[in-house]
C-alpha atoms as a PDB file:
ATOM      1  CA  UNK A   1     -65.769  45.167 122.793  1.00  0.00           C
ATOM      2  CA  UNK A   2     -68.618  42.750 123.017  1.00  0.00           C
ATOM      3  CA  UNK A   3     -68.641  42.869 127.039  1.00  0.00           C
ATOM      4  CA  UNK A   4     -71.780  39.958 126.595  1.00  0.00           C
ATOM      5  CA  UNK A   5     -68.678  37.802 125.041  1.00  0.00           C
ATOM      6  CA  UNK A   6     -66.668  38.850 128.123  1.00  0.00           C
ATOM      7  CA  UNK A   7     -69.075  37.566 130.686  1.00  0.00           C
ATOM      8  CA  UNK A   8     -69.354  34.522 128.884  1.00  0.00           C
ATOM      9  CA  UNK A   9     -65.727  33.581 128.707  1.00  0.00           C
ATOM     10  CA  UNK A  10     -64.784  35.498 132.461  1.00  0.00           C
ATOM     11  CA  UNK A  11     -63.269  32.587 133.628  1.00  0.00           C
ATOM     12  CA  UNK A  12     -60.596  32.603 131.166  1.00  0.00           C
ATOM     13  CA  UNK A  13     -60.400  36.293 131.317  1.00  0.00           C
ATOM     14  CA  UNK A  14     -60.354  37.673 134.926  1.00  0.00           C
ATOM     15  CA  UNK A  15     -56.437  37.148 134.651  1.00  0.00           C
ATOM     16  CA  UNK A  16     -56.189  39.755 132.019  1.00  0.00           C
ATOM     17  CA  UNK A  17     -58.389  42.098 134.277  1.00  0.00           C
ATOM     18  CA  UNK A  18     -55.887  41.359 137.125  1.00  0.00           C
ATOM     19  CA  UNK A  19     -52.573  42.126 135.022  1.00  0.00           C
ATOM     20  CA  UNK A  20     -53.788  45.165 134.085  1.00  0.00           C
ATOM     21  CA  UNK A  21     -55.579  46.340 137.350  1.00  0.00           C
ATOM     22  CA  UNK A  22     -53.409  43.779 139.904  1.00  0.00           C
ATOM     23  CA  UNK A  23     -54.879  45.709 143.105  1.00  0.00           C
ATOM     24  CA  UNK A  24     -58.364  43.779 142.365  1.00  0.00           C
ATOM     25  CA  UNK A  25     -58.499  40.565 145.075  1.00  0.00           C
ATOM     26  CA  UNK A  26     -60.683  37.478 143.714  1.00  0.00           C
ATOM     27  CA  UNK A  27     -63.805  38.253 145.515  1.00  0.00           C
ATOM     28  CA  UNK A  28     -63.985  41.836 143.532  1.00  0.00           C
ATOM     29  CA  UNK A  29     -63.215  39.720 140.160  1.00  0.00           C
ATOM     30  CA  UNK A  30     -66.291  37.501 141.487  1.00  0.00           C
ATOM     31  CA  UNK A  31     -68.198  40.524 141.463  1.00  0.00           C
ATOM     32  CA  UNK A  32     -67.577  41.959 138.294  1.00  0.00           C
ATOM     33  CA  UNK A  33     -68.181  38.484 136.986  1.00  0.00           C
ATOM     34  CA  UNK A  34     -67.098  40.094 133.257  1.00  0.00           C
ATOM     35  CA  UNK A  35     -69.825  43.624 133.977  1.00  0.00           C
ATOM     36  CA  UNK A  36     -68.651  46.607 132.203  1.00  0.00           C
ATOM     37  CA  UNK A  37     -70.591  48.404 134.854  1.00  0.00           C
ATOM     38  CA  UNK A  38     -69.516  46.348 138.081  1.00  0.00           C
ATOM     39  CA  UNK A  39     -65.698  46.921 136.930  1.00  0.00           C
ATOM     40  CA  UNK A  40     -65.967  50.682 137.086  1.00  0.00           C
ATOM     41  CA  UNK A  41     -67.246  50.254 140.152  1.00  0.00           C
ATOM     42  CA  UNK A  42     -64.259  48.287 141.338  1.00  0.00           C
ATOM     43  CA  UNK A  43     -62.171  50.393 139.657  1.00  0.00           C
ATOM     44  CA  UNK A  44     -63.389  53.536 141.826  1.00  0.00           C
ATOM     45  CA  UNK A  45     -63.792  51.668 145.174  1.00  0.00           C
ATOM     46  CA  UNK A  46     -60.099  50.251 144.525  1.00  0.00           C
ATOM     47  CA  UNK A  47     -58.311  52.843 142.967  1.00  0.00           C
ATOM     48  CA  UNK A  48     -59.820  55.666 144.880  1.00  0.00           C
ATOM     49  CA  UNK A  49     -60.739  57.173 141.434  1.00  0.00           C
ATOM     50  CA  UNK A  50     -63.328  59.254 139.877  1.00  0.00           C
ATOM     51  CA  UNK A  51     -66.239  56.872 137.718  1.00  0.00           C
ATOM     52  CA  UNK A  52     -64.855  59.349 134.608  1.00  0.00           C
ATOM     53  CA  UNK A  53     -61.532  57.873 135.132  1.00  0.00           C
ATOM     54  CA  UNK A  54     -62.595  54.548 135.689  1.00  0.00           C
ATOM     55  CA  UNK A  55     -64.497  54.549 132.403  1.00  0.00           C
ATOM     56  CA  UNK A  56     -61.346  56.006 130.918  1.00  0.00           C
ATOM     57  CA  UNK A  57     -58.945  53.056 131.987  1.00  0.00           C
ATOM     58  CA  UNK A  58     -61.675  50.195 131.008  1.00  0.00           C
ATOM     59  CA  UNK A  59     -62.037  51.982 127.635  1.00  0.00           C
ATOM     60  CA  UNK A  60     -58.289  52.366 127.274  1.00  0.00           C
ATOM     61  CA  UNK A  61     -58.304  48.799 127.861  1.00  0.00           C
ATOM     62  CA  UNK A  62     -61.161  47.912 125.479  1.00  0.00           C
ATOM     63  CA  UNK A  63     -58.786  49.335 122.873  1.00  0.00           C
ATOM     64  CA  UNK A  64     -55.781  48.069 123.469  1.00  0.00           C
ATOM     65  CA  UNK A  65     -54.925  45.733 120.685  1.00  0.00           C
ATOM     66  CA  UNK A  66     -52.959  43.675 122.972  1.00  0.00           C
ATOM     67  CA  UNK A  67     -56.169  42.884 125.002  1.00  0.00           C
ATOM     68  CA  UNK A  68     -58.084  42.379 122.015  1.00  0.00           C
ATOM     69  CA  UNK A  69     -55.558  40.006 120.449  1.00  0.00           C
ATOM     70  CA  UNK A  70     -55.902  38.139 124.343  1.00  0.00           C
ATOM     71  CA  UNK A  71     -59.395  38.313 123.809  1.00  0.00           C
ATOM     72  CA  UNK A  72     -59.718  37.050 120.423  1.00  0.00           C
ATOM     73  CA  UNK A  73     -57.461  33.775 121.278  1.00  0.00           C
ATOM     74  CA  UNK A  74     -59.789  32.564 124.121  1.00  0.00           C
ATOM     75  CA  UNK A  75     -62.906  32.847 121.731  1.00  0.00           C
ATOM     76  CA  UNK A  76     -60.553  30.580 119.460  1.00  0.00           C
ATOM     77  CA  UNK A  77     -59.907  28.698 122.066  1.00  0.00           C
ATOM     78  CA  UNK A  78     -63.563  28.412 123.073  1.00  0.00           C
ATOM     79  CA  UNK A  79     -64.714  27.974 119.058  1.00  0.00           C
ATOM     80  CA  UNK A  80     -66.956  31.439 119.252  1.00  0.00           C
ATOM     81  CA  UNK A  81     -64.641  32.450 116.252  1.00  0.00           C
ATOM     82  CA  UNK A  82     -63.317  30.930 113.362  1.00  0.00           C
END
């Protein structure tokens, strides 16, 4: 996943970080303001979790064709892909 596409659109996508991780409050969607790197980060602070399972989750995420499919419609949405 092209997280530089993420950042770009993370208005439109923080919702699909907070279905899958709903424990995340705004301000700690603020900060990972569509990071790869800051999410993990949240991840481990929130979930109490280890930075290798953290990595697992976003990367289970990444490939989740559901997510993609999400992802693909904002940059539709946004004209990034035709």
């Amino acid at each position: 996943m092209n997280w530089d596409r993420v950042e770009g659109n993370w208005r439109q996508l923080r919702g699909k970080f907070k279905e899958q991780w709903g424990v995340l409050t705004e301000s700690q969607l603020e900060i990972v303001a569509g990071k790869r790197e800051r999410l993990i980060g949240v991840l481990q602070e929130s979930y109490g979790i280890s930075k290798d399972e953290a990595e697992r989750q976003v990367k289970e995420w990444e490939n989740s064709e559901q997510r993609a499919a999400a992802f693909e419609q904002v940059l539709r949405r946004n004209g990034e892909l035709v």
